[in-house]
N, C-alpha and C. Protein backbone atom coordinates (compact mmCIF):
# COMPACT_ATOMS: atom_id res chain seq x y z
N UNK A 1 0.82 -1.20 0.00
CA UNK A 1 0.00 0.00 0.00
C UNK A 1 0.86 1.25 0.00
N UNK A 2 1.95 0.82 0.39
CA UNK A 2 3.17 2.65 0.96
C UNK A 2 3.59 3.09 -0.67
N UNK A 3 3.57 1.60 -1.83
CA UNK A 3 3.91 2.19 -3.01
C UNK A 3 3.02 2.79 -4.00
N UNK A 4 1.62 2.66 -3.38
CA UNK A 4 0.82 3.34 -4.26
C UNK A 4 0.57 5.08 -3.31
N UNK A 5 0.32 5.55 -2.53
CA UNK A 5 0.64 6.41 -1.87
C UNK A 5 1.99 7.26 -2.49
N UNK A 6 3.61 7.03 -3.02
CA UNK A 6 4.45 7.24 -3.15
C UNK A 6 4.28 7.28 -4.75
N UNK A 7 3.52 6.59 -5.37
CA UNK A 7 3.18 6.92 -6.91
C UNK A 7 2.11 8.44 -7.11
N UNK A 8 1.31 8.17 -5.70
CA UNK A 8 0.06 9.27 -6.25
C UNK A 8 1.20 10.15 -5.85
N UNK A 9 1.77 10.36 -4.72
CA UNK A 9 2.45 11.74 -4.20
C UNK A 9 3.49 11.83 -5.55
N UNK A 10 4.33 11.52 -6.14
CA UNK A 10 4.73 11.40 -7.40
C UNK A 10 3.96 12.14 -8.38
N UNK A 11 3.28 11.56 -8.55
CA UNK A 11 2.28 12.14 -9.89
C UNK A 11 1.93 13.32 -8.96
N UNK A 12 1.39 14.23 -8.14
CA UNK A 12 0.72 15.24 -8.02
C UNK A 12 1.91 16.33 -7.67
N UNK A 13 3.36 15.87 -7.15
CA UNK A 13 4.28 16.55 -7.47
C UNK A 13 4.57 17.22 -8.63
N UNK A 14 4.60 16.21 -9.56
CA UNK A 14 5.36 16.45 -11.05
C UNK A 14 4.35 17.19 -11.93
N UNK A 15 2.87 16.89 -11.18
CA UNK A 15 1.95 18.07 -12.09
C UNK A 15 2.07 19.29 -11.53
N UNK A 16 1.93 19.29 -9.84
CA UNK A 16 2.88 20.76 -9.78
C UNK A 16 3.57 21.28 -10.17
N UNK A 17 5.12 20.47 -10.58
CA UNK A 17 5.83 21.38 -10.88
C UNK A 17 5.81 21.90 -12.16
N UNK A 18 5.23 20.89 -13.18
CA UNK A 18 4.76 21.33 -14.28
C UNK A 18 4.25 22.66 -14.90
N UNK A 19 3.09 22.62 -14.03
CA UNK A 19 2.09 23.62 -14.15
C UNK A 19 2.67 25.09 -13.43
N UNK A 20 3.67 24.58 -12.41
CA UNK A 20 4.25 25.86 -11.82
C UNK A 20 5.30 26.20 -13.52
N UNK A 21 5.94 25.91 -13.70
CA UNK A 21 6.75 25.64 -14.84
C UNK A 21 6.09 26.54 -16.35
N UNK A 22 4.59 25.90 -16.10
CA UNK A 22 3.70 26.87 -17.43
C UNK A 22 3.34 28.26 -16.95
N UNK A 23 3.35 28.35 -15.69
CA UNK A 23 2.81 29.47 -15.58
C UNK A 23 4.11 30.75 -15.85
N UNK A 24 5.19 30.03 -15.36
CA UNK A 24 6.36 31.02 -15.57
C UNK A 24 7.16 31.04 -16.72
N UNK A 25 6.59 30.28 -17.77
CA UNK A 25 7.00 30.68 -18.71
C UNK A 25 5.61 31.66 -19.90
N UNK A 26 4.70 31.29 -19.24
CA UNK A 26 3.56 32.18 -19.32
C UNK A 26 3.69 33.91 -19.09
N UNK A 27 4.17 33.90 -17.91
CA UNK A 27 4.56 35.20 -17.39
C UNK A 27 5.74 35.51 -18.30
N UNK A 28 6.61 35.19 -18.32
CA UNK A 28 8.23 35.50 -19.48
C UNK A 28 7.66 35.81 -20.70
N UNK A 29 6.75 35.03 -21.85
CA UNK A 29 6.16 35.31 -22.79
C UNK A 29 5.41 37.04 -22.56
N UNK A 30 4.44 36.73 -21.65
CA UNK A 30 4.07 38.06 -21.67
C UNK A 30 4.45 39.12 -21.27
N UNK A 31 5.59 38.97 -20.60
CA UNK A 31 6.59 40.40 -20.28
C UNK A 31 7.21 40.72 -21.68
N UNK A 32 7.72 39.81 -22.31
CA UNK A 32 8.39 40.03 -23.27
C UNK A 32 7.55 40.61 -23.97
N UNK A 33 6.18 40.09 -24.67
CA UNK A 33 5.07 40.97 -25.62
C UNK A 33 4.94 42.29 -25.03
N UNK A 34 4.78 42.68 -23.79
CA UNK A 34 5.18 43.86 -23.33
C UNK A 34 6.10 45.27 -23.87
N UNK A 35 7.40 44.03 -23.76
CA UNK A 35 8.53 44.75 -23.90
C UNK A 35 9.04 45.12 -25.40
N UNK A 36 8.47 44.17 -25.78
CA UNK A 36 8.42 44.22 -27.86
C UNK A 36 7.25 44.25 -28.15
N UNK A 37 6.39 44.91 -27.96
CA UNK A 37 5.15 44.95 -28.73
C UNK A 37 4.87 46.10 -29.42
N UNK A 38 3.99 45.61 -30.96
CA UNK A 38 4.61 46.35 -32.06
C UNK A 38 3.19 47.35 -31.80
N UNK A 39 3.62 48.55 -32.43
CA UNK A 39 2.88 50.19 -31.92
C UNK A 39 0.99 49.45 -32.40
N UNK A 40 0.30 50.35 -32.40
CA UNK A 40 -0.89 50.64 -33.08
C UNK A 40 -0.62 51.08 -33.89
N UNK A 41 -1.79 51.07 -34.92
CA UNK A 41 -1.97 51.16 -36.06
C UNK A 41 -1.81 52.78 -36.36
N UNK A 42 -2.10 53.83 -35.02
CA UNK A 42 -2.18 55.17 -34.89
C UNK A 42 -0.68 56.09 -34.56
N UNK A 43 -0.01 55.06 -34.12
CA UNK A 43 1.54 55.41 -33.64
C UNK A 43 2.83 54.60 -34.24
N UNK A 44 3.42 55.66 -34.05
CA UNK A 44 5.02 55.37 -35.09
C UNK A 44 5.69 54.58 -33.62
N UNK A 45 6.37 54.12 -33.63
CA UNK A 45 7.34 53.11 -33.15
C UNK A 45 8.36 54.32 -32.65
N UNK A 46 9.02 54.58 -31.13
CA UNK A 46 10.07 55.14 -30.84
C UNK A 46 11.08 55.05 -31.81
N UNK A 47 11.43 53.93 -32.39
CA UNK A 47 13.03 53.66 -32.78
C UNK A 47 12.75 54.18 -34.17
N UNK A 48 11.54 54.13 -34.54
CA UNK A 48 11.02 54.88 -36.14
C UNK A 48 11.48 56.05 -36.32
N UNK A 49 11.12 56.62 -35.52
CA UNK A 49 11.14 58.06 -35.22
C UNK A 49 12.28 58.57 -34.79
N UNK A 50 13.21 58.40 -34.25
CA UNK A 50 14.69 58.67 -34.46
C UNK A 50 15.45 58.34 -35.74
N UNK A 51 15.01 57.06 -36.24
CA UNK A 51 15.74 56.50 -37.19
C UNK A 51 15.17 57.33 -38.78
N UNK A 52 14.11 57.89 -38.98
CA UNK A 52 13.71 58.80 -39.55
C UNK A 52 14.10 60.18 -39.54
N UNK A 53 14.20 60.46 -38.31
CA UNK A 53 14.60 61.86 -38.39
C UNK A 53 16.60 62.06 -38.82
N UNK A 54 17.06 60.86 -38.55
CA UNK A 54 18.60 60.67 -39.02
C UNK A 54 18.82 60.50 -40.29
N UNK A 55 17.85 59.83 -40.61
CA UNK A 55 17.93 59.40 -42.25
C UNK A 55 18.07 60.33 -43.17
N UNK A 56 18.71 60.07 -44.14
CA UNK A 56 19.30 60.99 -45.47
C UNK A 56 17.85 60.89 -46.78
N UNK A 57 18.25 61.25 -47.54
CA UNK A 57 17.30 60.90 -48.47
C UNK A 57 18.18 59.77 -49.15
N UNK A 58 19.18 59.80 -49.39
CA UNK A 58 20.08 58.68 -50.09
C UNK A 58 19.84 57.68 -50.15
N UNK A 59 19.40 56.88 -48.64
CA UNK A 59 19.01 56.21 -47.68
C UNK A 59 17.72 55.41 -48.58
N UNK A 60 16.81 56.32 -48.90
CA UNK A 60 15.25 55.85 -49.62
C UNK A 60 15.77 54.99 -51.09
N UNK A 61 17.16 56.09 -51.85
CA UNK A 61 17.40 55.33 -53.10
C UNK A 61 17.96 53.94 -53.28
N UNK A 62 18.80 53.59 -51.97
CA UNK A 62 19.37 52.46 -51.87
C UNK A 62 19.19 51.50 -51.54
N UNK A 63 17.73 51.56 -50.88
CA UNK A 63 16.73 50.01 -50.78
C UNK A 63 16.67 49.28 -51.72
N UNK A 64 16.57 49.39 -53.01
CA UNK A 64 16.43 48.87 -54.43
C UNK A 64 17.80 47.95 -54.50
N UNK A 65 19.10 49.06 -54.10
CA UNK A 65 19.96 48.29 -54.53
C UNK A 65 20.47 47.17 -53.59
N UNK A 66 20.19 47.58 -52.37
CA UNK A 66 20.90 46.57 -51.07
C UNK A 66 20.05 45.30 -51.73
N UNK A 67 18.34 45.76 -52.18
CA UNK A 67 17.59 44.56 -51.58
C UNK A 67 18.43 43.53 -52.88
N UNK A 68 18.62 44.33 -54.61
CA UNK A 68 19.28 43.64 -55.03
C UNK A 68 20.29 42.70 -55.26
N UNK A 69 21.46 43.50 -53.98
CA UNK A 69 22.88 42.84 -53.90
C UNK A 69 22.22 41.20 -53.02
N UNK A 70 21.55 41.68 -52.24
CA UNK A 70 21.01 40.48 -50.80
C UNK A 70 20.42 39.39 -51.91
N UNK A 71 20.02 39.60 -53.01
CA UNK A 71 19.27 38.41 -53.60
C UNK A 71 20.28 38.05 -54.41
N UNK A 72 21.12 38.57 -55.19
CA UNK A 72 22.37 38.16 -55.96
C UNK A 72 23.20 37.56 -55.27
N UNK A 73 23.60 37.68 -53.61
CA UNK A 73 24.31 37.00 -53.05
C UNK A 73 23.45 35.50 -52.79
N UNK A 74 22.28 35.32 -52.70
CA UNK A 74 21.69 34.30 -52.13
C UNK A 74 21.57 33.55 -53.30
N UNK A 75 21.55 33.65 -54.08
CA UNK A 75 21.29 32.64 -55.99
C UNK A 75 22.76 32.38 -55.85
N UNK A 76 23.86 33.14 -55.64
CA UNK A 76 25.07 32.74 -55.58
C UNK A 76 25.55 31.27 -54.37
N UNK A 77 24.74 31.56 -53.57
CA UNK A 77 25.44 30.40 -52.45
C UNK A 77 24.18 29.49 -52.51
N UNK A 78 23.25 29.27 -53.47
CA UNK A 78 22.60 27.93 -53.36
C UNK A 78 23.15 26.72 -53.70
N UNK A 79 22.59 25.31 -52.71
CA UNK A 79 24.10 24.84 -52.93
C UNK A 79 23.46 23.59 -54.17
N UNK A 80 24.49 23.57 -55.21
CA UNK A 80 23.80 22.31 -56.47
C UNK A 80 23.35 21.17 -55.92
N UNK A 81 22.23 20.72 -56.75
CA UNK A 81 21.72 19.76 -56.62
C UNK A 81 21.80 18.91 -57.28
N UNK A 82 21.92 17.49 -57.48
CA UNK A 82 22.29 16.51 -58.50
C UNK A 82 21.21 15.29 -58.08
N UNK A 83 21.15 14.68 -59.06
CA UNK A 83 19.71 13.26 -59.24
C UNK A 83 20.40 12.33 -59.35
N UNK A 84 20.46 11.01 -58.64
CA UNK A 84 21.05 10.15 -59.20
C UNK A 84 19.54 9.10 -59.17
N UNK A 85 19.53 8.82 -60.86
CA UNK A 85 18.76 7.82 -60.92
C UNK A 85 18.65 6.37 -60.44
N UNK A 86 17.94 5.76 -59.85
CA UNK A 86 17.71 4.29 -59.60
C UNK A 86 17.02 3.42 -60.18
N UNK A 87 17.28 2.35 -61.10
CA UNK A 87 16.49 1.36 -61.44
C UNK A 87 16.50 0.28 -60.95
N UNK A 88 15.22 -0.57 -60.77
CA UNK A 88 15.29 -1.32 -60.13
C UNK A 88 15.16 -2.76 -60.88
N UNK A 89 15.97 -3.58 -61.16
CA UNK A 89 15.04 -4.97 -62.40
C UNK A 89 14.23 -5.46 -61.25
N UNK A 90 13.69 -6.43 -62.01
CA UNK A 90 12.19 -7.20 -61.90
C UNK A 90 12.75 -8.26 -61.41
N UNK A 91 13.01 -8.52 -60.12
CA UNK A 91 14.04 -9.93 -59.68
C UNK A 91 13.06 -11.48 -59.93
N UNK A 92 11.79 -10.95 -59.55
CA UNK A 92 11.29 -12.30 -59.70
C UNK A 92 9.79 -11.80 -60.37
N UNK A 93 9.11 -12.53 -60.27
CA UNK A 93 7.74 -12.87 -61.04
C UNK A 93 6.16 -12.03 -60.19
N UNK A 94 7.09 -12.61 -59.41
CA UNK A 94 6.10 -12.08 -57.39
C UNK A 94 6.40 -10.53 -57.40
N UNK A 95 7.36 -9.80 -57.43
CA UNK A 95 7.47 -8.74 -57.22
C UNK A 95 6.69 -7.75 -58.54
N UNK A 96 7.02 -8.13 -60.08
CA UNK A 96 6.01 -8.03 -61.26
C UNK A 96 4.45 -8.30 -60.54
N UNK A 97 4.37 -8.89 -60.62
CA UNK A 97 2.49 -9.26 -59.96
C UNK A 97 1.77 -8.23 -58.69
N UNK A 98 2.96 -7.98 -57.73
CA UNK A 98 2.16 -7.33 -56.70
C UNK A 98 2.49 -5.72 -57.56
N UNK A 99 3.56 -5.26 -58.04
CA UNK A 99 3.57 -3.96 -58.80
C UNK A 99 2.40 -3.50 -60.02
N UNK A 100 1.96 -4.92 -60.88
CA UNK A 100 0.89 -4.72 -61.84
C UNK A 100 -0.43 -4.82 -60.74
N UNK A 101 -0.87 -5.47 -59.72
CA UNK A 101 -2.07 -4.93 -58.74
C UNK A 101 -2.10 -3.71 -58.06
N UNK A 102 -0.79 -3.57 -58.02
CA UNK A 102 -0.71 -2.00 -57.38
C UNK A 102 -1.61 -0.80 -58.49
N UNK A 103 -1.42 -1.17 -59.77
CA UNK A 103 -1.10 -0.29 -60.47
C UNK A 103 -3.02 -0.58 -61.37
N UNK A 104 -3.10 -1.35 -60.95
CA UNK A 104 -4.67 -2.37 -61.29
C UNK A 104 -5.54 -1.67 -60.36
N UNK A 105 -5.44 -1.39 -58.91
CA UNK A 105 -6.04 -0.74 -57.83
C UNK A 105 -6.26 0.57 -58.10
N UNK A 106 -4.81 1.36 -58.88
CA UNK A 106 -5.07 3.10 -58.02
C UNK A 106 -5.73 3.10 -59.84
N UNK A 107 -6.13 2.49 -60.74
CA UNK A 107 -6.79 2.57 -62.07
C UNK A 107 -8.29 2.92 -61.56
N UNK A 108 -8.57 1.76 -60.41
CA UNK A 108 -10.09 1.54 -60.57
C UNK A 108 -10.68 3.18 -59.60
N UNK A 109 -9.54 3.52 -58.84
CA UNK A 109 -10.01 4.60 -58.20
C UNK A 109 -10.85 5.77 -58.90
């Protein structure tokens, strides 16, 4: 009887600590949405608004080209791909037969 007692106390531990466990990472999640959460739809973002008022006009023309260089570098480092074909022969008679029912089945579908 002392080992079923020592199983329940077990199990109602480990859902404690569990659940203590969700809740604090519950809380961490939502501090963080807090701490990064993106403006309304009515307000500019602090870091916008500095980073705007620093900005050049230069700045606007060269999106085009960065975004260009960033995609010319990425077509550059894709890495090749190669096929190597497999055929398989027909070793026996049995293996022909269950491949032509296979192929007899997905017909009638």
């Amino acid at each position: 009887m002392q080992i079923w007692g020592q199983g329940i106390f077990l199990t109602i531990f480990g859902m404690v600590v569990i659940f203590l466990c969700l809740i604090v990472l519950n809380l961490i999640i939502h501090g963080l949405n807090r701490l990064f959460r993106e403006p309304l739809p009515g307000e500019a973002p602090s870091s916008l608004k500095t980073s705007q008022q620093k900005a050049s006009p230069l700045a606007e023309d060269l999106t085009p080209v960065v975004s260009a260089a960033a995609a010319a570098y990425l077509e550059a480092q894709a890495e090749e791909s190669f096929h190597v074909s497999v055929r398989r022969e027909v070793s026996s008679r049995w293996v022909a037969d269950g491949r032509q029912a296979a192929i007899s089945r997905s017909e009638h579908l």
